[in-house]
Each structure stands twice: as structure tokens, then as C-alpha cells.
N, C-alpha and C. Protein backbone atom coordinates (compact mmCIF):
# COMPACT_ATOMS: atom_id res chain seq x y z
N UNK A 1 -6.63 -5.78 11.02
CA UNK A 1 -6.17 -7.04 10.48
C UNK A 1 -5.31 -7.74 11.53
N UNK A 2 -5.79 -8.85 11.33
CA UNK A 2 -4.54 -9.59 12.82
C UNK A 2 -3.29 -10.43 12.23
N UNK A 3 -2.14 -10.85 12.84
CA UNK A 3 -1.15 -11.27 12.43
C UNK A 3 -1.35 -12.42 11.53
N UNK A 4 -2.34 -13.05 12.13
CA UNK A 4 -2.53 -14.42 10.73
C UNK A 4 -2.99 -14.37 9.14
N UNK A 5 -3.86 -13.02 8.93
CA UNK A 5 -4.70 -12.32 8.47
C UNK A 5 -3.27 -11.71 7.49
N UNK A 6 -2.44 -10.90 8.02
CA UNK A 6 -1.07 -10.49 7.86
C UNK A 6 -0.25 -11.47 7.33
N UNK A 7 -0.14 -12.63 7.75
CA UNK A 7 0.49 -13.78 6.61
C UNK A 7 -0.12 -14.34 5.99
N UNK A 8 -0.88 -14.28 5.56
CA UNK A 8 -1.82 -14.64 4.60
C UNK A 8 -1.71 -13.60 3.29
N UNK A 9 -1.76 -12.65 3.63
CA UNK A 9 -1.23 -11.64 2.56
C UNK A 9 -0.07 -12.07 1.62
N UNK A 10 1.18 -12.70 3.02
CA UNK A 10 2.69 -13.02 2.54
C UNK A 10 2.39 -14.27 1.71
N UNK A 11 1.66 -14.83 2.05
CA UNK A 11 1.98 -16.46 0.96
C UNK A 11 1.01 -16.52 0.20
N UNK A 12 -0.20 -15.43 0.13
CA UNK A 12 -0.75 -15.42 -1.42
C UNK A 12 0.07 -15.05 -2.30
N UNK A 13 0.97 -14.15 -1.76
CA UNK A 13 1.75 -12.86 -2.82
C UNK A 13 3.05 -13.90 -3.08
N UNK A 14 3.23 -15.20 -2.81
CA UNK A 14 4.43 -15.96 -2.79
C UNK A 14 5.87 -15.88 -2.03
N UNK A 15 5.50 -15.23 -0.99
CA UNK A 15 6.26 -14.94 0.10
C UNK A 15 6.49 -15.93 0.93
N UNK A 16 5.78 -16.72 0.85
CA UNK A 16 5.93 -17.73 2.52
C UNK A 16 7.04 -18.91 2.54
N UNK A 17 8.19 -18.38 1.37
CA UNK A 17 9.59 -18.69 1.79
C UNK A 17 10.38 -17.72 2.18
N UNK A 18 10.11 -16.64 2.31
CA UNK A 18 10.72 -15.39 2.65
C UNK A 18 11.12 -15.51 3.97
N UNK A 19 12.74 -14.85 4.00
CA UNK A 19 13.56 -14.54 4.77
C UNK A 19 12.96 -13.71 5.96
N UNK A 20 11.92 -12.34 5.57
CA UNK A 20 11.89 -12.15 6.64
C UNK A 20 10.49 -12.00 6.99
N UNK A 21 9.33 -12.63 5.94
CA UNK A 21 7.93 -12.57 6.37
C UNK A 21 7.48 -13.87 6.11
N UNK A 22 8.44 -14.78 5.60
CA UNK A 22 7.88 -16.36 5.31
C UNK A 22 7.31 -17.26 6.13
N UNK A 23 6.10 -17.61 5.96
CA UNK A 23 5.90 -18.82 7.05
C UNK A 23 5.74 -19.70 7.07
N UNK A 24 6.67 -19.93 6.03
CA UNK A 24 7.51 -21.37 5.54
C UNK A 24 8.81 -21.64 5.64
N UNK A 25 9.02 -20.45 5.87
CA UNK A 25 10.96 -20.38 6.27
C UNK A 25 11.46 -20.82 7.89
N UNK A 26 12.16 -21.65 8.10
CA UNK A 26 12.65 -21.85 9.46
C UNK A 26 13.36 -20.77 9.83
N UNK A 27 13.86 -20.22 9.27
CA UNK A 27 14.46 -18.72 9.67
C UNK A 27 13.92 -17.52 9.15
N UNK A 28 12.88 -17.42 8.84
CA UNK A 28 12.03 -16.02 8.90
C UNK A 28 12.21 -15.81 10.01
N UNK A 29 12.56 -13.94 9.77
CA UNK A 29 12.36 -12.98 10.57
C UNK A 29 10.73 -12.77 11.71
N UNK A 30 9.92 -13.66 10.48
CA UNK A 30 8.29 -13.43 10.80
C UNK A 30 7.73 -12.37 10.74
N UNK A 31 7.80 -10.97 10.17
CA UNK A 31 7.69 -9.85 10.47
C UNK A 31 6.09 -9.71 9.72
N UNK A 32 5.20 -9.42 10.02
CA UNK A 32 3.93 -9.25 9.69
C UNK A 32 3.74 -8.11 9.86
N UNK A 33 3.39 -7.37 8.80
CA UNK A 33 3.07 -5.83 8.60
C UNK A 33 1.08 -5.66 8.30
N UNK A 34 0.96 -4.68 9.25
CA UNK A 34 -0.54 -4.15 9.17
C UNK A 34 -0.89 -3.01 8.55
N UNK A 35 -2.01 -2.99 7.57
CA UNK A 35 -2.27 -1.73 6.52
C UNK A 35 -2.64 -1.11 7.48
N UNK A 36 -2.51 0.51 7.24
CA UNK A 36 -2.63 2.12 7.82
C UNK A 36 -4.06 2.40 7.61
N UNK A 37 -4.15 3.81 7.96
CA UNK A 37 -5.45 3.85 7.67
C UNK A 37 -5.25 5.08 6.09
N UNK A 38 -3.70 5.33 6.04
CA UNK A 38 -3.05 6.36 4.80
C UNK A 38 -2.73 5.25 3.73
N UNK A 39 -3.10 4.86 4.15
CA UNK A 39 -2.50 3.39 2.91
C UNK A 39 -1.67 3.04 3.29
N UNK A 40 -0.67 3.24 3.97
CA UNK A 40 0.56 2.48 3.68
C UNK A 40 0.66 0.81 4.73
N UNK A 41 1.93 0.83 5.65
CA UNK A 41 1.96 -0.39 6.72
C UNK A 41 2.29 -0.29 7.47
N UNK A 42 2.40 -0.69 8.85
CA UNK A 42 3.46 -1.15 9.76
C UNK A 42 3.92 -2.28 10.52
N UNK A 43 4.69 -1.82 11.27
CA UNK A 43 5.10 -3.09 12.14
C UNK A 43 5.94 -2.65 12.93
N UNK A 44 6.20 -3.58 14.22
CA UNK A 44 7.31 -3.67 15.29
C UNK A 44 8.37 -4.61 15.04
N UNK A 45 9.14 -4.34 15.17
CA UNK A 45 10.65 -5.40 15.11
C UNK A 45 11.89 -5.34 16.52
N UNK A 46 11.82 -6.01 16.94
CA UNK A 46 12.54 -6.72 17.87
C UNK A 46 14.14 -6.88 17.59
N UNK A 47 15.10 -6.10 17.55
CA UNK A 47 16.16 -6.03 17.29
C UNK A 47 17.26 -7.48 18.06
N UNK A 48 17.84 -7.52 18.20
CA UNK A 48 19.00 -8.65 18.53
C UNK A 48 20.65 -8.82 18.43
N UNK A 49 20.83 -9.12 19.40
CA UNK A 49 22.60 -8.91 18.86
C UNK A 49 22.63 -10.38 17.67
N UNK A 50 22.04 -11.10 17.11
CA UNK A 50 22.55 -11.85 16.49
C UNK A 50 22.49 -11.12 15.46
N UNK A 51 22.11 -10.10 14.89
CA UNK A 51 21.71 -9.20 13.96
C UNK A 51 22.98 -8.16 13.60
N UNK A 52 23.95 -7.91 14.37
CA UNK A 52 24.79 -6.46 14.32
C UNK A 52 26.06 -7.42 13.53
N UNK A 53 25.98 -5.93 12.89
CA UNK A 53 27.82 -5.71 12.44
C UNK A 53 28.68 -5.41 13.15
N UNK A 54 28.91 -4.70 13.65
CA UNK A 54 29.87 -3.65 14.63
C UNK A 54 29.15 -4.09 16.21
N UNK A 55 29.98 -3.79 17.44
CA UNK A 55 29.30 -4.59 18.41
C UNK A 55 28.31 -3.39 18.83
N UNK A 56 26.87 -4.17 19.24
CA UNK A 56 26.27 -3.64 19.34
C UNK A 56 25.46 -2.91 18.89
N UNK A 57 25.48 -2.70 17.55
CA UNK A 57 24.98 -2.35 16.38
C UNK A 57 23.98 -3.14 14.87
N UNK A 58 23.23 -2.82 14.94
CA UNK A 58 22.51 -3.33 13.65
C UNK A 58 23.03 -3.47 12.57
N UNK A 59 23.42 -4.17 11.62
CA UNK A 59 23.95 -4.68 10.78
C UNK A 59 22.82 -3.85 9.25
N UNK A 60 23.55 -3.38 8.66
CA UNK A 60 23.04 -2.58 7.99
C UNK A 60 22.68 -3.12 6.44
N UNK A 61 22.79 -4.14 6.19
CA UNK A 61 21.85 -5.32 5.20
C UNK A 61 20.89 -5.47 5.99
N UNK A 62 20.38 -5.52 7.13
CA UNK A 62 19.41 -5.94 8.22
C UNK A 62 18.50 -4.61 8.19
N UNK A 63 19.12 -3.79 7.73
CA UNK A 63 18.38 -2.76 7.85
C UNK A 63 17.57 -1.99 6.41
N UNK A 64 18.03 -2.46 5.74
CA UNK A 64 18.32 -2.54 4.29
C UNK A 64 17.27 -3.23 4.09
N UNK A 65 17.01 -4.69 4.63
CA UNK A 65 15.98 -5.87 4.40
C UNK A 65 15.01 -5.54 4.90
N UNK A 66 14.91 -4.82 5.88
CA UNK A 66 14.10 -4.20 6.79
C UNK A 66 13.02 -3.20 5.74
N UNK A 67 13.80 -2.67 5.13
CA UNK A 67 13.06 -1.01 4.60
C UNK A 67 12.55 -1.96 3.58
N UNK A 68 13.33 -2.50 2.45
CA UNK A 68 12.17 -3.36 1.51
C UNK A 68 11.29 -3.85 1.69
N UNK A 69 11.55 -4.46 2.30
CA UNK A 69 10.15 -5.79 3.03
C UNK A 69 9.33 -5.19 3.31
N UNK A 70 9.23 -3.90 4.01
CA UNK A 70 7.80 -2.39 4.42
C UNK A 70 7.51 -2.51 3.11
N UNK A 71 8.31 -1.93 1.92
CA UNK A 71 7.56 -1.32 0.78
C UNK A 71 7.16 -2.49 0.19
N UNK A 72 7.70 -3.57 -0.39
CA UNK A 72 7.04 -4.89 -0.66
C UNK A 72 5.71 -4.96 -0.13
N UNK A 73 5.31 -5.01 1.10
CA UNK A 73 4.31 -5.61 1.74
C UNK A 73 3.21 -4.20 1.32
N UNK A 74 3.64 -3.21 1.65
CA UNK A 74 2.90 -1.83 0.82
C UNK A 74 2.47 -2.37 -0.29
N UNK A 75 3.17 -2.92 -1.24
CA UNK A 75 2.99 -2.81 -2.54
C UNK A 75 1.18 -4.53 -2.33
N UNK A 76 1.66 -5.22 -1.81
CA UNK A 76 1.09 -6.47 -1.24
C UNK A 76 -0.70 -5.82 -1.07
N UNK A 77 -0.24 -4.79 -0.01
CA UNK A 77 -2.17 -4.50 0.28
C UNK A 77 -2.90 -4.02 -0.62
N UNK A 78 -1.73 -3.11 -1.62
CA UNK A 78 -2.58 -2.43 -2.74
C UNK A 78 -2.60 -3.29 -4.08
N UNK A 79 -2.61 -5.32 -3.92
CA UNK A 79 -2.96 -5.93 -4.57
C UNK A 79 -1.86 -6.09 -5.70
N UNK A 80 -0.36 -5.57 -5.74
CA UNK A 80 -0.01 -5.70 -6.33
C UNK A 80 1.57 -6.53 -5.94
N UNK A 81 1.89 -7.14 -7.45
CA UNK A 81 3.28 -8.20 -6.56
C UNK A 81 4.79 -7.50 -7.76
N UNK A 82 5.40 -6.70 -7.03
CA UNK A 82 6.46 -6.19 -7.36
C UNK A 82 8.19 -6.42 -7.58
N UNK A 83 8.83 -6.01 -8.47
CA UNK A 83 10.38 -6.67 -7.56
C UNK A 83 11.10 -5.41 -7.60
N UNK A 84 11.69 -5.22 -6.75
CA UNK A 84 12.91 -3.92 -6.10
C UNK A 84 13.82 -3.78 -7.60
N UNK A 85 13.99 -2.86 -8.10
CA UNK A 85 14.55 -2.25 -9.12
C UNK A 85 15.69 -0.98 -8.97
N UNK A 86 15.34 -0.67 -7.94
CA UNK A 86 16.36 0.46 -7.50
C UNK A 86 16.12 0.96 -5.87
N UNK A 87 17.14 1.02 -5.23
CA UNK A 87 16.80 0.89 -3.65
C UNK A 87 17.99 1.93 -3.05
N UNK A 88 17.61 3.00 -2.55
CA UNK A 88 18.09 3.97 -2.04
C UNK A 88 18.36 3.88 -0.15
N UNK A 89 19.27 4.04 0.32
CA UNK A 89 19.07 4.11 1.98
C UNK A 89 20.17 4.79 2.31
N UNK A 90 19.32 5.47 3.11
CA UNK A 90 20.13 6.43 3.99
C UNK A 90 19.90 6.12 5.52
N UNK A 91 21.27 5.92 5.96
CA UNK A 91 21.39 5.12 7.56
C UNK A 91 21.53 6.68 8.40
N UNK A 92 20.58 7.15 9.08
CA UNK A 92 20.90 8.18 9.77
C UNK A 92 21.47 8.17 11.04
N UNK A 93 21.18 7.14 11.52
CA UNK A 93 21.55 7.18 13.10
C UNK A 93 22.41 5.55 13.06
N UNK A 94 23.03 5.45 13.47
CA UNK A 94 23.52 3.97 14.10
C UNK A 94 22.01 3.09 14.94
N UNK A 95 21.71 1.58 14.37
CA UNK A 95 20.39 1.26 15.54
C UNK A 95 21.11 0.39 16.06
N UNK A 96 20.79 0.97 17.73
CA UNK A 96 21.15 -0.60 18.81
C UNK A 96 20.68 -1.81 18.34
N UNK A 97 21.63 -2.63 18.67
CA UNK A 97 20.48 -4.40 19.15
C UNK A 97 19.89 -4.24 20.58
N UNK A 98 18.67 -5.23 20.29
CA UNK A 98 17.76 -5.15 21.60
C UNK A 98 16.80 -3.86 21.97
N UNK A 99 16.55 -3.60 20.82
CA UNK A 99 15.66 -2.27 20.84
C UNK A 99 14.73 -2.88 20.09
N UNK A 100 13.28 -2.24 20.47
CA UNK A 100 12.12 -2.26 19.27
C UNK A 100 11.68 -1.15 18.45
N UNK A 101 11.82 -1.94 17.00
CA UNK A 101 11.79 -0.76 15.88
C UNK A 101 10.57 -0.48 15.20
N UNK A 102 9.62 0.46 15.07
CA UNK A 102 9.00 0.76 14.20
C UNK A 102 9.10 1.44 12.89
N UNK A 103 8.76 0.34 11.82
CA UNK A 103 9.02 0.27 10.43
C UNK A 103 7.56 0.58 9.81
N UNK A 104 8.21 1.54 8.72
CA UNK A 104 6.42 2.33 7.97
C UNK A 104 7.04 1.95 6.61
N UNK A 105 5.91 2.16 5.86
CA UNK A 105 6.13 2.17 4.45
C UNK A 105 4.97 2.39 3.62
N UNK A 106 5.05 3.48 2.68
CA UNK A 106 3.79 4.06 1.90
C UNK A 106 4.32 4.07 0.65
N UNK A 107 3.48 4.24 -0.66
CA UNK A 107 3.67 4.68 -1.66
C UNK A 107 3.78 5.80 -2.07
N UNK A 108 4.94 6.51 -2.85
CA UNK A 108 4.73 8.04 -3.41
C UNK A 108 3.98 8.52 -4.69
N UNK A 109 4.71 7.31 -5.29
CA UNK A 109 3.66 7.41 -7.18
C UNK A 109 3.36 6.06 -7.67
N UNK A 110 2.46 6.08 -8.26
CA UNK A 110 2.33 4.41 -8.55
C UNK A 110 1.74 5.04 -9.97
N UNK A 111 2.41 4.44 -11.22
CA UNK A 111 2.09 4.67 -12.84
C UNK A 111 2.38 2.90 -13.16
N UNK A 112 1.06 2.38 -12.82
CA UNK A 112 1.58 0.75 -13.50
C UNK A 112 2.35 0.77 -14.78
N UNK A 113 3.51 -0.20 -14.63
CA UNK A 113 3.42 -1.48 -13.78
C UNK A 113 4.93 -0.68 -12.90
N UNK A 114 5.01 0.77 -13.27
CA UNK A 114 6.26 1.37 -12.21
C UNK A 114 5.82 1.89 -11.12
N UNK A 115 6.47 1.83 -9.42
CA UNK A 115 5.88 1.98 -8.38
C UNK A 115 6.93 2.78 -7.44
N UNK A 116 7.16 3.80 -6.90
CA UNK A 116 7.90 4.39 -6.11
C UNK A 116 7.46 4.70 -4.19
N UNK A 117 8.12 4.21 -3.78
CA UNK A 117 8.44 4.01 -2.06
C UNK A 117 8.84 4.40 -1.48
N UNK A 118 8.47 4.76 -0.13
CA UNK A 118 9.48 5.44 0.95
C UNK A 118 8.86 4.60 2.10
N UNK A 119 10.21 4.16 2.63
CA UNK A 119 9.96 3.68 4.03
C UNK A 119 11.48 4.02 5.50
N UNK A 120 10.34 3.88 6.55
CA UNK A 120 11.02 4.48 7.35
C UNK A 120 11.43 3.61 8.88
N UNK A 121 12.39 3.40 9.42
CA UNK A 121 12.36 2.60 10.25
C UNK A 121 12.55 4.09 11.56
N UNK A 122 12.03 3.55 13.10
CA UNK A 122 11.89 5.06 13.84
C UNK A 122 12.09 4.25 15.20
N UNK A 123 13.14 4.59 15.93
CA UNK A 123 13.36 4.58 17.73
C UNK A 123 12.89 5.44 18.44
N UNK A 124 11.80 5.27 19.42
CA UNK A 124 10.98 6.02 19.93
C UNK A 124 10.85 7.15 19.28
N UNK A 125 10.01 6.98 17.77
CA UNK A 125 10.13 8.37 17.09
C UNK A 125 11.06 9.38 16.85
N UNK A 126 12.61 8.61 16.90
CA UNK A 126 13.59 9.07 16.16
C UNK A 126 14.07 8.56 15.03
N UNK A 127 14.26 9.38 13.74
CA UNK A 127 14.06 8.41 12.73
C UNK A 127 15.50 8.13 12.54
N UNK A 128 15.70 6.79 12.11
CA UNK A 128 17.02 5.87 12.36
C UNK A 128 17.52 5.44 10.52
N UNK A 129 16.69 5.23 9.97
CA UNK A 129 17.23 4.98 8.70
C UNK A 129 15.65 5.08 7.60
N UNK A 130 15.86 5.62 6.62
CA UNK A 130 14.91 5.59 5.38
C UNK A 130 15.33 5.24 4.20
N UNK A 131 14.33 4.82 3.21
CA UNK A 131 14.68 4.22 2.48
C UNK A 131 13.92 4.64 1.04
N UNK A 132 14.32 5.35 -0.13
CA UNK A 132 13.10 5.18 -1.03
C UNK A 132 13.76 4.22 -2.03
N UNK A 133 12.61 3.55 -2.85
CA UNK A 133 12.73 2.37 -3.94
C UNK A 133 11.91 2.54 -5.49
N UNK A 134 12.35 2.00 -6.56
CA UNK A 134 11.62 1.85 -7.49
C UNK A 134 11.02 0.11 -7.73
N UNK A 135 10.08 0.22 -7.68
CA UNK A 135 9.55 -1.31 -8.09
C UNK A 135 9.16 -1.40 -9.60
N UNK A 136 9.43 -2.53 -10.10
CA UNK A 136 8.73 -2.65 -11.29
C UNK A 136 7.83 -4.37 -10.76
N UNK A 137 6.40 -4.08 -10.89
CA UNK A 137 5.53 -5.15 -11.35
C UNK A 137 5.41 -6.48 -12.13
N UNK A 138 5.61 -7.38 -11.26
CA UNK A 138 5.80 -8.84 -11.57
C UNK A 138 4.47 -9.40 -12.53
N UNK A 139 5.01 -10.32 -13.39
CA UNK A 139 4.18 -10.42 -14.51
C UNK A 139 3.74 -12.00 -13.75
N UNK A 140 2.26 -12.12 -13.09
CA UNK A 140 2.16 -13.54 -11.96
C UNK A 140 1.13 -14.16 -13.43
N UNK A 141 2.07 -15.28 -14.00
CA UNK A 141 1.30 -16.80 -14.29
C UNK A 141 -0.05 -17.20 -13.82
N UNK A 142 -0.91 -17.35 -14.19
CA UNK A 142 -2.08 -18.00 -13.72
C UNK A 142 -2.18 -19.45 -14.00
């Protein structure tokens, strides 16, 4: 799937004011996530000092926004449009700014319309922060 292909996903699912996959937002992140071949997603992210809390450091709502947005967009390929209900994270490592991050995100159980997540953000395959979530399933108007 290619990046355009990838937002297209975001603004069927009503994303494309989103903060960090909108591509309608002047300040989206832009982050376009690609389905696995396990089901789940990924992506690269481009870290930044405009981003940190502490100097030099990733700002840990940033990281936080980070891990949802994987399982969101998870939830996205497998056709379904969800909202975060309970959101777990564990910051293992401190992440630099100016590093590139690879962010995963799969499903563990899915019992419609309840959905459970784990996602993982990783520095050269060191894992830096994870995240699991409960979604509950958005009721979309036709």
C-alpha cells in the first residue's frame, strides 16, 4: 500500500482532521501507517526537538499519541472505526529527539464491538515505550 493509499484509509475512517494522520490538518503529524502481513501496521516517525519535554527528550503525550494512533489505524485496516476507552503505557526507555522511530500495532482480542491492542514504538530495535488499549466501536451514521 503506498502513502496516499494510507491516507485514504485516514479520511474514510474520519480522520483527515487528525492531529497526527490528518490531511486536512495544517499541523498533522502526517503519519501514515502500512498494514503487515500479521495484520497489524507500521510506520516510521521522525522525532524533533519541537516535540520534547525535558531537553532533549520526547515528550511523553507525544508518545502516548504515538501508541494510539498505531492501534487506531490497526483498528482502521480491519474495517473498523473505534474510540480509546482505556489506554495503558509504559515508557521504558527515555526517546531522544531527532531519532527515527518505528511504531507497530496489532490486535490481541477483538469480541465486537470490544477491541484490545498492543502497540509498540522501537529504536533500532530497542523497545522504547508500549502501549496496550481497550477500544470500544463507534456507532458511524449513514
Amino acid at each position: 500500500m503506498t502513502n496516499e493509499e494510507a491516507a485514504t484509509v485516514s479520511a474514510r475512517n474520519g480522520h483527515a482532521g487528525c492531529l497526527l494522520c490528518g490531511t486536512n490538518n495544517p499541523r498533522s503529524m502526517n503519519l501514515s501507517f502500512l498494514a503487515t502481513e500479521d495484520g497489524g501496521v507500521r510506520t516510521q516517525f521522525q522525532t524533533h526537538t519541537e516535540l520534547q519535554g525535558y531537553d532533549g527528550i520526547l515528550h511523553g503525550g507525544i508518545i502516548a499519541s504515538l501508541l494510539d494512533s498505531a492501534m487506531t489505524h490497526c483498528l482502521f485496516y480491519a474495517e473498523v472505526q473505534a474510540v480509546t476507552g482505556d489506554l495503558h503505557v509504559r515508557f521504558v526507555q527515555s526517546v531522544p529527539c531527532d531519532v527515527s522511530l518505528e511504531i507497530r500495532a496489532w490486535i490481541l482480542t477483538s469480541y465486537p464491538p470490544l477491541y484490545r491492542l498492543r502497540a509498540e514504538i522501537t529504536l533500532e530495535k530497542r523497545l522504547m515505550a508500549w502501549a496496550e488499549a481497550k477500544f470500544m466501536q463507534r456507532r458511524v451514521s449513514s
